[in-house]
ModelCIF file with pLDDT and N, C-alpha, C, O atoms, coordinates in Angstrom:
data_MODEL
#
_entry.id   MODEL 
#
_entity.id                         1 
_entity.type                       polymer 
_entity.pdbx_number_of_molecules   1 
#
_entity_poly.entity_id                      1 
_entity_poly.type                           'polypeptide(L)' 
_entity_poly.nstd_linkage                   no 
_entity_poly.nstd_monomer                   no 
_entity_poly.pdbx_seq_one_letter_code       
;(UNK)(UNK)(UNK)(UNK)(UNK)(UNK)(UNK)(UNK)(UNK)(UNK)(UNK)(UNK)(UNK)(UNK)(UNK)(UNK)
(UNK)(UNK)(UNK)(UNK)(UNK)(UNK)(UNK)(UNK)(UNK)(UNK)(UNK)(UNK)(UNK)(UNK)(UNK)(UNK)
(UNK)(UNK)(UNK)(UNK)(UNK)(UNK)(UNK)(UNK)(UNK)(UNK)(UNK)(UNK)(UNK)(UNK)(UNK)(UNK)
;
_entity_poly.pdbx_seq_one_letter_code_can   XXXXXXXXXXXXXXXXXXXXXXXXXXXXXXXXXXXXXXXXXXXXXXXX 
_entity_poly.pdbx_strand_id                 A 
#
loop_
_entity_poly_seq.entity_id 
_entity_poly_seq.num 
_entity_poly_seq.mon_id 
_entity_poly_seq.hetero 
1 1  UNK n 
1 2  UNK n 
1 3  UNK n 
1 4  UNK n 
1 5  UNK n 
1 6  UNK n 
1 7  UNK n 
1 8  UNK n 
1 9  UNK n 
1 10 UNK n 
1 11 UNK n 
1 12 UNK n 
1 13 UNK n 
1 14 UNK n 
1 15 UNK n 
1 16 UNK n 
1 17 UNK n 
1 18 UNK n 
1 19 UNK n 
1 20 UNK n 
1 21 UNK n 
1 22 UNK n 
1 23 UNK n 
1 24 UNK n 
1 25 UNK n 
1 26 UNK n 
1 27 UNK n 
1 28 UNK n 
1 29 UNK n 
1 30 UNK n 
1 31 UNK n 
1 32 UNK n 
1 33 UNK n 
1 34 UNK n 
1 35 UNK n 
1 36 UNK n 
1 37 UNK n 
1 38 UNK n 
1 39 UNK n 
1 40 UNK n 
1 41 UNK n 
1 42 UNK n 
1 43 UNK n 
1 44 UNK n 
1 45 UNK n 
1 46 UNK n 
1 47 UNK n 
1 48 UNK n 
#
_struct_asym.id          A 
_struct_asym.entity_id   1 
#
loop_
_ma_qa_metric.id 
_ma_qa_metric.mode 
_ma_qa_metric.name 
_ma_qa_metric.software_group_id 
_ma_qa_metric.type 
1 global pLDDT . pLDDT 
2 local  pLDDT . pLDDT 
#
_ma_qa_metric_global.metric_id      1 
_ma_qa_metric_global.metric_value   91.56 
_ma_qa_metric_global.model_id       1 
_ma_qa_metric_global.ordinal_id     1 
#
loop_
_ma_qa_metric_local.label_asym_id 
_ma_qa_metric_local.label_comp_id 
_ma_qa_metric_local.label_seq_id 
_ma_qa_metric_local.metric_id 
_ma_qa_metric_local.metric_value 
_ma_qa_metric_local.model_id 
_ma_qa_metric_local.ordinal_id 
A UNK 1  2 97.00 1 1  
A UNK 2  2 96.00 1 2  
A UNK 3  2 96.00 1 3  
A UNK 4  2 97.00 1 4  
A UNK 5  2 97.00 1 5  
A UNK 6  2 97.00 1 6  
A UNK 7  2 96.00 1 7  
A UNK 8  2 96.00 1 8  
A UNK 9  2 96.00 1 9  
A UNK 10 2 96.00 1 10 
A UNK 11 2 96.00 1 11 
A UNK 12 2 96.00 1 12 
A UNK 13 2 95.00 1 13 
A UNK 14 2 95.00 1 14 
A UNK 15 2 92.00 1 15 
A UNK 16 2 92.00 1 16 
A UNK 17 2 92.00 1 17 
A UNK 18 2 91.00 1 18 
A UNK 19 2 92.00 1 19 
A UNK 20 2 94.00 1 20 
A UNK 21 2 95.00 1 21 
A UNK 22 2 95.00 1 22 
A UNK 23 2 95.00 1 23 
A UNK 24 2 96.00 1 24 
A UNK 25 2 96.00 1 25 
A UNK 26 2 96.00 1 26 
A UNK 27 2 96.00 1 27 
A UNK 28 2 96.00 1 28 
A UNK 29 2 94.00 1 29 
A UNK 30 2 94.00 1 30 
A UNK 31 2 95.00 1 31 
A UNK 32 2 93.00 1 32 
A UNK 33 2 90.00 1 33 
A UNK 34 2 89.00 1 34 
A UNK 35 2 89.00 1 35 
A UNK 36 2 85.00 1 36 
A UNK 37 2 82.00 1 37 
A UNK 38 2 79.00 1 38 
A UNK 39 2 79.00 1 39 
A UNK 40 2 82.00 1 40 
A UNK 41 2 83.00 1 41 
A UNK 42 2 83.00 1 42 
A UNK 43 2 84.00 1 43 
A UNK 44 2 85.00 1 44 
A UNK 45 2 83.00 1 45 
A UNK 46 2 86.00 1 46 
A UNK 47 2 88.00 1 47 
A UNK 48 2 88.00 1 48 
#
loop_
_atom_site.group_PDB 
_atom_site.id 
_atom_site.type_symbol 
_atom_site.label_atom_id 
_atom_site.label_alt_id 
_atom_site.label_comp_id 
_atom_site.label_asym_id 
_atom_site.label_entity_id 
_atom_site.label_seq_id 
_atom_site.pdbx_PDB_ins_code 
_atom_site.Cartn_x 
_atom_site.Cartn_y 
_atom_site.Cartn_z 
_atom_site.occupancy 
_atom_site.B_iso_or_equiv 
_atom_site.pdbx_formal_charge 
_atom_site.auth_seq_id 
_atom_site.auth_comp_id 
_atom_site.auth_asym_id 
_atom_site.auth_atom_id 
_atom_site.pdbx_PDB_model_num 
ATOM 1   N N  . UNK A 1 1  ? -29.856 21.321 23.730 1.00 97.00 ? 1  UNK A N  1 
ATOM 2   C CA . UNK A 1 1  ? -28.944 20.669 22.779 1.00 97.00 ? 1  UNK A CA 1 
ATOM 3   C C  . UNK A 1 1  ? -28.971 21.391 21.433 1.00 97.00 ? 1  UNK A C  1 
ATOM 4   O O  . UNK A 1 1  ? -27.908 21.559 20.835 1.00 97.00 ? 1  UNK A O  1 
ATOM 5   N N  . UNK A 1 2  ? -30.494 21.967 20.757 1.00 96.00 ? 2  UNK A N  1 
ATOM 6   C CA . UNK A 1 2  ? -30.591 22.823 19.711 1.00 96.00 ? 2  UNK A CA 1 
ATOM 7   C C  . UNK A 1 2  ? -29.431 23.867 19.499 1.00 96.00 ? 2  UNK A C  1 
ATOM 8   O O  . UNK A 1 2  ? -28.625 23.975 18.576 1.00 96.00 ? 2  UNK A O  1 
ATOM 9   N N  . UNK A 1 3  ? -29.632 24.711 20.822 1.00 96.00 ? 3  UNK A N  1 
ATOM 10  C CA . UNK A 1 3  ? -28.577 25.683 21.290 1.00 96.00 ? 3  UNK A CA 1 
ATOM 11  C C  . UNK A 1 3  ? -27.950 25.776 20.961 1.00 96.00 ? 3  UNK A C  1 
ATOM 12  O O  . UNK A 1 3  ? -27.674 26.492 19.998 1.00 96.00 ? 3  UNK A O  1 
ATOM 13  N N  . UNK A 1 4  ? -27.059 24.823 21.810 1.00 97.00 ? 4  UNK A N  1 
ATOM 14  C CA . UNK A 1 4  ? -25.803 24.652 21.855 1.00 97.00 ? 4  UNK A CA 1 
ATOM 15  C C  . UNK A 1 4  ? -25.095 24.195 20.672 1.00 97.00 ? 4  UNK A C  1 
ATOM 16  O O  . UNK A 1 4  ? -23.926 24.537 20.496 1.00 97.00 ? 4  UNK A O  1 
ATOM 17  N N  . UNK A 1 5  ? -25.905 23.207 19.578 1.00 97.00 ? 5  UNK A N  1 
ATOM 18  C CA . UNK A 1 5  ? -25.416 22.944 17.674 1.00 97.00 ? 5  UNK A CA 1 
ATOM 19  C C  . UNK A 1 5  ? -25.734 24.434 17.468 1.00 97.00 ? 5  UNK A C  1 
ATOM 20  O O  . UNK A 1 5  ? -24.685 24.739 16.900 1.00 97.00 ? 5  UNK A O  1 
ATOM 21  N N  . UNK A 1 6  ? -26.206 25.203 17.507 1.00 97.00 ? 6  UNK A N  1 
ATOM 22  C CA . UNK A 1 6  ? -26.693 25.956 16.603 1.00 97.00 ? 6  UNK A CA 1 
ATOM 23  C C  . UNK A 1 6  ? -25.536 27.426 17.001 1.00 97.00 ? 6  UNK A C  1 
ATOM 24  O O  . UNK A 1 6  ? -25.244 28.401 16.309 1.00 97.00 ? 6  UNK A O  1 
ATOM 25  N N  . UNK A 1 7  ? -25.297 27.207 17.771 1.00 96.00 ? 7  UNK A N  1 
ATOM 26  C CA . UNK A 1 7  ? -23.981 28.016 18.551 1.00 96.00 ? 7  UNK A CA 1 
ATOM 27  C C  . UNK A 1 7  ? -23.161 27.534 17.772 1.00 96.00 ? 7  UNK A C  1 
ATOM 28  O O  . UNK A 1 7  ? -22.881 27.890 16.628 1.00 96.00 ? 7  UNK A O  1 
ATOM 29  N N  . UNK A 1 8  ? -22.692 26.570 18.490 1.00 96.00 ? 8  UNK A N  1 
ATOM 30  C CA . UNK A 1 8  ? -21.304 25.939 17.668 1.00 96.00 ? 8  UNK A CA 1 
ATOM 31  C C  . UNK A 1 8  ? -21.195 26.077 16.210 1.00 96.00 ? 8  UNK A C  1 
ATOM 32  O O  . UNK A 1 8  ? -20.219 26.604 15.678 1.00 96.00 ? 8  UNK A O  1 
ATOM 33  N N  . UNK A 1 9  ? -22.223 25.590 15.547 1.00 96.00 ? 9  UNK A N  1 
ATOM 34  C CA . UNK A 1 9  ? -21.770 25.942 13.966 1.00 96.00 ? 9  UNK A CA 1 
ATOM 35  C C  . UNK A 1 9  ? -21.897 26.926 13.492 1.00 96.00 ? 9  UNK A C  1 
ATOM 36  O O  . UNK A 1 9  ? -21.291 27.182 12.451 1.00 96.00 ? 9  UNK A O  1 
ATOM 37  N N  . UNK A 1 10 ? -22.602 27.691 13.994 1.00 96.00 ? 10 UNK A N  1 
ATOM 38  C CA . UNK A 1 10 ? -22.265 29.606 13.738 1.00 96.00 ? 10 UNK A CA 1 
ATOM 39  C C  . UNK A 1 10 ? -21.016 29.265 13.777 1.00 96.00 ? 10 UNK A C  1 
ATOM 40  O O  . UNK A 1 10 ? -20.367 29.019 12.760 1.00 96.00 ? 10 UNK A O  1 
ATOM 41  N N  . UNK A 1 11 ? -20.414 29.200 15.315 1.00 96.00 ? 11 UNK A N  1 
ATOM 42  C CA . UNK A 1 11 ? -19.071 29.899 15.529 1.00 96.00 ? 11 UNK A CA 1 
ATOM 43  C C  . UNK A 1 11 ? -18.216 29.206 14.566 1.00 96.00 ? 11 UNK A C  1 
ATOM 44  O O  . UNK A 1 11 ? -17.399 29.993 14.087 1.00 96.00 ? 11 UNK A O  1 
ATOM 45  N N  . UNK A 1 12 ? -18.109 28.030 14.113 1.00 96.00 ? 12 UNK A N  1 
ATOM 46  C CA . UNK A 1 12 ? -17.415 27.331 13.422 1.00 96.00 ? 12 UNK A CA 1 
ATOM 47  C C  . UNK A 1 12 ? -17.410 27.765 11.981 1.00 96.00 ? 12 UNK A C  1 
ATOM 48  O O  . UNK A 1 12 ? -16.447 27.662 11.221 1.00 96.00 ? 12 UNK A O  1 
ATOM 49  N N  . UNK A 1 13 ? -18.598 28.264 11.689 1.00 95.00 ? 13 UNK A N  1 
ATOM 50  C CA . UNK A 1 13 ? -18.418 28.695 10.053 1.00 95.00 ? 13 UNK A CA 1 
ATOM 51  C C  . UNK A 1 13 ? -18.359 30.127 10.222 1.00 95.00 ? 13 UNK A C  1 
ATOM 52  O O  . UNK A 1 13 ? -18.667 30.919 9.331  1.00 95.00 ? 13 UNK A O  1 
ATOM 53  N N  . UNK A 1 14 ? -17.825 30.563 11.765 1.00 95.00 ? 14 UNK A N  1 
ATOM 54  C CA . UNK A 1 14 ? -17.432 32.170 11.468 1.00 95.00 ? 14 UNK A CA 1 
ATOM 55  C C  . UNK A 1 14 ? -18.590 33.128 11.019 1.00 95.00 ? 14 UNK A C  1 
ATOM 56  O O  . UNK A 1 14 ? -18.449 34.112 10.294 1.00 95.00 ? 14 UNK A O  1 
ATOM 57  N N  . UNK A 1 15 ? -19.922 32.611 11.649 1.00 92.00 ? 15 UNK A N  1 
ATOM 58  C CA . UNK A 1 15 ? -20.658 33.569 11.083 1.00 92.00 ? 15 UNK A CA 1 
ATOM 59  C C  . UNK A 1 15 ? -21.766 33.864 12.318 1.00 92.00 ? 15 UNK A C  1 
ATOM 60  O O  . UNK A 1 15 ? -22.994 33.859 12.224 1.00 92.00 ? 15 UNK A O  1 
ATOM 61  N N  . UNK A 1 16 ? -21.021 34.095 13.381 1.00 92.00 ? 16 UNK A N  1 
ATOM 62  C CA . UNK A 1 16 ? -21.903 34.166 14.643 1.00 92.00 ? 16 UNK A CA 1 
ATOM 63  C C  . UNK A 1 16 ? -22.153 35.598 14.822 1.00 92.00 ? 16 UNK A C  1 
ATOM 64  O O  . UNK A 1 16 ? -21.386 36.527 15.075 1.00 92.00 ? 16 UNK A O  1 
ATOM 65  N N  . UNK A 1 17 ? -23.884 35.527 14.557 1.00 92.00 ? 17 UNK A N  1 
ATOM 66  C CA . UNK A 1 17 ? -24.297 37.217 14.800 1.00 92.00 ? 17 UNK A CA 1 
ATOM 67  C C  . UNK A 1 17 ? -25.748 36.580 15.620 1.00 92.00 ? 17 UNK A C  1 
ATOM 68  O O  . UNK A 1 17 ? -26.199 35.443 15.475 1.00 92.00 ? 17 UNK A O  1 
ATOM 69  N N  . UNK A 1 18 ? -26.208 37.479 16.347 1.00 91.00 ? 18 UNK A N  1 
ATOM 70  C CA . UNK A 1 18 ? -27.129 37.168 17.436 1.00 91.00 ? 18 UNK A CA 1 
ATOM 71  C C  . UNK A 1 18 ? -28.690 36.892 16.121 1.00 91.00 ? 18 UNK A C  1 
ATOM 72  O O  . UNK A 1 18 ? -29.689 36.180 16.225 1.00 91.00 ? 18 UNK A O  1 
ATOM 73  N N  . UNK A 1 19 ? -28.260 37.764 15.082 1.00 92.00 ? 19 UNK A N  1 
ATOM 74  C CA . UNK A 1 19 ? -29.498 37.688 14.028 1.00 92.00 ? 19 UNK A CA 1 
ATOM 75  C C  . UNK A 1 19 ? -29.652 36.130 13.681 1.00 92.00 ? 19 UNK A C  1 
ATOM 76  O O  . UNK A 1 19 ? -30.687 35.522 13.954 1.00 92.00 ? 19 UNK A O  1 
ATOM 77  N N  . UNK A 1 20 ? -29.025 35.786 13.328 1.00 94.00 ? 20 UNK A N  1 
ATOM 78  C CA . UNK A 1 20 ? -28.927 34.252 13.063 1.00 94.00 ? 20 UNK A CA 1 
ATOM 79  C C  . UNK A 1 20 ? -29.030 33.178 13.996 1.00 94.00 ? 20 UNK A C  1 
ATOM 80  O O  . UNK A 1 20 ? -29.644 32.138 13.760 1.00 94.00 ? 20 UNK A O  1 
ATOM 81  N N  . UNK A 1 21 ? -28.320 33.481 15.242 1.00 95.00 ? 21 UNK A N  1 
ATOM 82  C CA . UNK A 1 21 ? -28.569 32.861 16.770 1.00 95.00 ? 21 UNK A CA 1 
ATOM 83  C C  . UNK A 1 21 ? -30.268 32.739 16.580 1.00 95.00 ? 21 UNK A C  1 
ATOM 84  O O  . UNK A 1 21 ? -30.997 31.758 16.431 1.00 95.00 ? 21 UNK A O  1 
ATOM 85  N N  . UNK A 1 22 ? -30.511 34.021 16.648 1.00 95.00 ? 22 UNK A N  1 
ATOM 86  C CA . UNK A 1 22 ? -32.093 33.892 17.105 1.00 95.00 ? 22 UNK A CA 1 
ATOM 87  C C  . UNK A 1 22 ? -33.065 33.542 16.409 1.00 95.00 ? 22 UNK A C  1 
ATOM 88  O O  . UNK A 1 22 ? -34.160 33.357 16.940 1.00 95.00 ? 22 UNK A O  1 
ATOM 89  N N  . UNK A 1 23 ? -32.864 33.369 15.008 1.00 95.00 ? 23 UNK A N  1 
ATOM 90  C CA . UNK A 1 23 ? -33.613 32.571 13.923 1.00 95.00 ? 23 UNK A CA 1 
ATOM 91  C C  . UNK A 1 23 ? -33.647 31.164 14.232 1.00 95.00 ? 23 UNK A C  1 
ATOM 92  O O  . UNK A 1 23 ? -34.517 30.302 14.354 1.00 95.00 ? 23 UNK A O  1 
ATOM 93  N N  . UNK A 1 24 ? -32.715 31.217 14.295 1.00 96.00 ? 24 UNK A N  1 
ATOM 94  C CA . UNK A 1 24 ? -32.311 29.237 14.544 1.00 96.00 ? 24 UNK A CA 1 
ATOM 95  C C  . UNK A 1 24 ? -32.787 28.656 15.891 1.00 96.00 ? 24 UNK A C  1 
ATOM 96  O O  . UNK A 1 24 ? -33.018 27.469 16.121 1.00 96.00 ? 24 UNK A O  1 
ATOM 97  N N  . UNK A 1 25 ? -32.917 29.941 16.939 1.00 96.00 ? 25 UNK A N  1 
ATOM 98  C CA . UNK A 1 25 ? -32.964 28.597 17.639 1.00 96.00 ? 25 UNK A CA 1 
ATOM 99  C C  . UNK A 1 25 ? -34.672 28.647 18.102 1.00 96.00 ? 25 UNK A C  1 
ATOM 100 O O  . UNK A 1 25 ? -35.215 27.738 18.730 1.00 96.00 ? 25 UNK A O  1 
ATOM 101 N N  . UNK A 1 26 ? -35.648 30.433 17.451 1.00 96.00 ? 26 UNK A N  1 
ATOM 102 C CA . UNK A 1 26 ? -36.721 30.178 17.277 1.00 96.00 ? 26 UNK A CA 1 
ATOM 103 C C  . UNK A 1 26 ? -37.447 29.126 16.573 1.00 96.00 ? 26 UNK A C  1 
ATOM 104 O O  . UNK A 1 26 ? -38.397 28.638 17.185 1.00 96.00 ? 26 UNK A O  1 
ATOM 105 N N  . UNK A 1 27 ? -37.142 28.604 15.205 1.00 96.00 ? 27 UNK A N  1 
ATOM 106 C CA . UNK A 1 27 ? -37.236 27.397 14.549 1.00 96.00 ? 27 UNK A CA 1 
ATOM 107 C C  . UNK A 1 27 ? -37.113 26.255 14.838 1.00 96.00 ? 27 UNK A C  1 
ATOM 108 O O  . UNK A 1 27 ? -37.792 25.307 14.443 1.00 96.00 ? 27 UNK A O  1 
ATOM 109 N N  . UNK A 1 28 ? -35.639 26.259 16.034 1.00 96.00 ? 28 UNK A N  1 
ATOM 110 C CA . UNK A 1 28 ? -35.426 25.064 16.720 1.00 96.00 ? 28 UNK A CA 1 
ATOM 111 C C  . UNK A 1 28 ? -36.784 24.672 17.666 1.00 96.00 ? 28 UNK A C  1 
ATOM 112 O O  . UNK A 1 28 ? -37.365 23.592 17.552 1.00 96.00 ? 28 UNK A O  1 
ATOM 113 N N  . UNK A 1 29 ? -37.128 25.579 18.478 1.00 94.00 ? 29 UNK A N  1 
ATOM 114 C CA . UNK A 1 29 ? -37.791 25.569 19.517 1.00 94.00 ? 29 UNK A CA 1 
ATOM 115 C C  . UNK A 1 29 ? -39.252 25.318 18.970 1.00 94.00 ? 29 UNK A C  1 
ATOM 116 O O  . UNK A 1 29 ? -39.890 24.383 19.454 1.00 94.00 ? 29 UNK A O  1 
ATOM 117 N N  . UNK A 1 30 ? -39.810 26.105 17.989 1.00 94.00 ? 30 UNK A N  1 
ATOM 118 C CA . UNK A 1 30 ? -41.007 25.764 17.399 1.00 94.00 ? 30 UNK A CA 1 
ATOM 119 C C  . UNK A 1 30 ? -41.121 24.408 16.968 1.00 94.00 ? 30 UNK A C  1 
ATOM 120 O O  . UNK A 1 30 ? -42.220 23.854 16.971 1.00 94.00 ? 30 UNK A O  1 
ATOM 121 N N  . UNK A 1 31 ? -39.906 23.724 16.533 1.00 95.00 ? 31 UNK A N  1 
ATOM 122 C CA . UNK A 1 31 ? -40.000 22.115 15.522 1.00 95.00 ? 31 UNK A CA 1 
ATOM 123 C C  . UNK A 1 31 ? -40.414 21.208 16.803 1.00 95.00 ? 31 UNK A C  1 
ATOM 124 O O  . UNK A 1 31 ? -41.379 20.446 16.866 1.00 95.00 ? 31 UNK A O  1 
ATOM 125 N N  . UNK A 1 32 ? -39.306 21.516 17.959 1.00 93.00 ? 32 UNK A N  1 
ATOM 126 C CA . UNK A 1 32 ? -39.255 20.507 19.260 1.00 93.00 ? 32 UNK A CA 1 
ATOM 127 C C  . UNK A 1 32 ? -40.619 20.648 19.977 1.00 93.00 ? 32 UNK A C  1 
ATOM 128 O O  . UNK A 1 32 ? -41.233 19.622 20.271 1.00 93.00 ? 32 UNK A O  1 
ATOM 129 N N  . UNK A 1 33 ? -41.209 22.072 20.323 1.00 90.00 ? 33 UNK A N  1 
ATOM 130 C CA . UNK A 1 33 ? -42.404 22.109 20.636 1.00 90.00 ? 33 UNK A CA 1 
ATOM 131 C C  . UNK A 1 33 ? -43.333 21.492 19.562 1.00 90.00 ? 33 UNK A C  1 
ATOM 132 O O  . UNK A 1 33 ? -44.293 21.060 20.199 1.00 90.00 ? 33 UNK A O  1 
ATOM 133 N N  . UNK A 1 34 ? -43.457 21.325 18.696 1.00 89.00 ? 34 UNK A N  1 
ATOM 134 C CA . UNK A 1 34 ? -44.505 20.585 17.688 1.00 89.00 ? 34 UNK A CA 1 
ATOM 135 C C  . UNK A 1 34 ? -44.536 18.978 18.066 1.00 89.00 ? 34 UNK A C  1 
ATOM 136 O O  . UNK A 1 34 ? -45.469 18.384 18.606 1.00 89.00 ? 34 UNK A O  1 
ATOM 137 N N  . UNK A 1 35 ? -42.983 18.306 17.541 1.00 89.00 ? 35 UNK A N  1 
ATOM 138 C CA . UNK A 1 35 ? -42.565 17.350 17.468 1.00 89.00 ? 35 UNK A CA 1 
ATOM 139 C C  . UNK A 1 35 ? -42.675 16.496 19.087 1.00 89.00 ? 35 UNK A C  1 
ATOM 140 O O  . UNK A 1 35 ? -42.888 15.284 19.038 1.00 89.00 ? 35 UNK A O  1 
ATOM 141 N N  . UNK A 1 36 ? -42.538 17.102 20.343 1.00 85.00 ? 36 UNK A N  1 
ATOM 142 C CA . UNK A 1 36 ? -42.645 16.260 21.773 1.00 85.00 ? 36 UNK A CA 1 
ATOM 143 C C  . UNK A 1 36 ? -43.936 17.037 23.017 1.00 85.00 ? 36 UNK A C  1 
ATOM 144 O O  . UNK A 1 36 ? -44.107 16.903 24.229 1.00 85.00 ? 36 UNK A O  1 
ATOM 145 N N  . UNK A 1 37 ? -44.782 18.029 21.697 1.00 82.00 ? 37 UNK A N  1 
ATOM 146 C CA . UNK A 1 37 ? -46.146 18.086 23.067 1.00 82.00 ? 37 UNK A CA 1 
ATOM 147 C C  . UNK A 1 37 ? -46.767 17.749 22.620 1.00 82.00 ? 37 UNK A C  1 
ATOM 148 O O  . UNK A 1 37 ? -46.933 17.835 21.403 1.00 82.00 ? 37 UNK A O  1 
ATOM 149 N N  . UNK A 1 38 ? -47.624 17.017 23.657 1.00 79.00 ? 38 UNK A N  1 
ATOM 150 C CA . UNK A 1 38 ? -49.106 16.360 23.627 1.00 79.00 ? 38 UNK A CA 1 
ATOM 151 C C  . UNK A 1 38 ? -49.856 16.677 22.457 1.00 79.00 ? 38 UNK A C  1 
ATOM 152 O O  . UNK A 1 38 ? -50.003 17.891 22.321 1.00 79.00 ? 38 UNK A O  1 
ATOM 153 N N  . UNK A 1 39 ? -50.261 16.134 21.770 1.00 79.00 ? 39 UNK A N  1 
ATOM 154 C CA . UNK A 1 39 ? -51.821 16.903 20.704 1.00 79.00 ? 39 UNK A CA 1 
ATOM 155 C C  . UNK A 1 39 ? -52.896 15.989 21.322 1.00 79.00 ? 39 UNK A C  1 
ATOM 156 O O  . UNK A 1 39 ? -53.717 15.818 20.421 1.00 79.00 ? 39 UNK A O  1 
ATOM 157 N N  . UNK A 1 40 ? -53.250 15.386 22.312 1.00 82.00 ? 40 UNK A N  1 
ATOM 158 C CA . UNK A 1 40 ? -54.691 15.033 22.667 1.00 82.00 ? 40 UNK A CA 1 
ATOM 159 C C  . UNK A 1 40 ? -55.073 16.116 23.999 1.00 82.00 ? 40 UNK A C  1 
ATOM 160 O O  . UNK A 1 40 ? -56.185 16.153 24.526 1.00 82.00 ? 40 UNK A O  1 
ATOM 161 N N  . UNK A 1 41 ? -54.045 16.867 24.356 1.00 83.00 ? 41 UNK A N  1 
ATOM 162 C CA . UNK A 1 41 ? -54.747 17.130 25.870 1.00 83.00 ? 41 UNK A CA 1 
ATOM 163 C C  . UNK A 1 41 ? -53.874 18.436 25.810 1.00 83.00 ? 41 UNK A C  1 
ATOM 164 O O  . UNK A 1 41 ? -53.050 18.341 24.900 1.00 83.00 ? 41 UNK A O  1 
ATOM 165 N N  . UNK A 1 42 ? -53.792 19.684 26.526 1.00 83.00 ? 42 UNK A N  1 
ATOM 166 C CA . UNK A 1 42 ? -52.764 20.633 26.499 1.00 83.00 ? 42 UNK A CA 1 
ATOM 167 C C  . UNK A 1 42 ? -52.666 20.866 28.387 1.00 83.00 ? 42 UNK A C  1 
ATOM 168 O O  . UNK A 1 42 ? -53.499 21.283 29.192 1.00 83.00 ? 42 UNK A O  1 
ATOM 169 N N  . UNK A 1 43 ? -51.389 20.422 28.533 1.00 84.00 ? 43 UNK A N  1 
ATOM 170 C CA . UNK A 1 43 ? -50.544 20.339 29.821 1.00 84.00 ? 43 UNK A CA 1 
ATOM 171 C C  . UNK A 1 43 ? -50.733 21.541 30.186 1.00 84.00 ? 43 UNK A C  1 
ATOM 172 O O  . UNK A 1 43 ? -51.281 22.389 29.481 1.00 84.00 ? 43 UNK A O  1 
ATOM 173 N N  . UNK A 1 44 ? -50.288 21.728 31.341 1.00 85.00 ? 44 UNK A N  1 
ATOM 174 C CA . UNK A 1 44 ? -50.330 23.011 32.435 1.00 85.00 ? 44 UNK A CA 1 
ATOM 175 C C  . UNK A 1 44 ? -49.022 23.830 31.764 1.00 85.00 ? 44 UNK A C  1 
ATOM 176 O O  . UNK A 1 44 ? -49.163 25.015 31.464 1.00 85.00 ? 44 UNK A O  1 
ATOM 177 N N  . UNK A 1 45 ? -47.947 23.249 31.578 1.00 83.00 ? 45 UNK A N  1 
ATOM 178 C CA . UNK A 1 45 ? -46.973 23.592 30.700 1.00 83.00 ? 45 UNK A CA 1 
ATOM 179 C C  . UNK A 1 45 ? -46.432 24.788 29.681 1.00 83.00 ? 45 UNK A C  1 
ATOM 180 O O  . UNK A 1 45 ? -45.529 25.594 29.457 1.00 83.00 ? 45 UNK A O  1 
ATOM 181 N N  . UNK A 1 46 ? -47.676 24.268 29.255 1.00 86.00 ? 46 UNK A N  1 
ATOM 182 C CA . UNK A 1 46 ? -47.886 25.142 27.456 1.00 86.00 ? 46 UNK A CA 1 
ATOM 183 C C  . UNK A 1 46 ? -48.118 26.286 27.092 1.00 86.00 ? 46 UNK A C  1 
ATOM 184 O O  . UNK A 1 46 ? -47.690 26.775 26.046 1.00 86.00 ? 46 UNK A O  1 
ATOM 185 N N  . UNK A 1 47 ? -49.128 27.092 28.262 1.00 88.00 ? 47 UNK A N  1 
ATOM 186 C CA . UNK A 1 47 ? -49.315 28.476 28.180 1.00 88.00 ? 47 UNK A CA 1 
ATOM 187 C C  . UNK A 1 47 ? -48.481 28.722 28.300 1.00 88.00 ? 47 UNK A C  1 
ATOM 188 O O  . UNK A 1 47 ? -48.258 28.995 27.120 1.00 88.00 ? 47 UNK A O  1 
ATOM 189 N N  . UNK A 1 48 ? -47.149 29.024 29.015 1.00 88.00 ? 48 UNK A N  1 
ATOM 190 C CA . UNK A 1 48 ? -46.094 29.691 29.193 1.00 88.00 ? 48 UNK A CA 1 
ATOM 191 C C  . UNK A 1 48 ? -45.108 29.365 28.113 1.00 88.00 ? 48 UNK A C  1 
ATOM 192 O O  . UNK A 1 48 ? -44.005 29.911 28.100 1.00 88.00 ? 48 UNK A O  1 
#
């Protein structure tokens, strides 16, 4: 879902370059990984 906002409003404010794609959705991905894994136990999951 990050993605896919973070797509769209590039493209929408006309400023879709893969440099910016990939900032955003590294940040995205780091917040969501913080924000919905475990902190008492680390899942089989996580290394990868």
């Amino acid at each position: 879902a990050w993605a896919i906002l973070t797509l769209t409003l590039l493209t929408l404010f006309n400023s879709l370059n893969y440099e910016y794609l990939f900032v955003l959705d590294l940040l995205g991905l780091l917040v969501i990984t913080q924000l919905l894994s475990p902190y008492t136990m680390k899942p089989k999951w996580r290394p990868r």
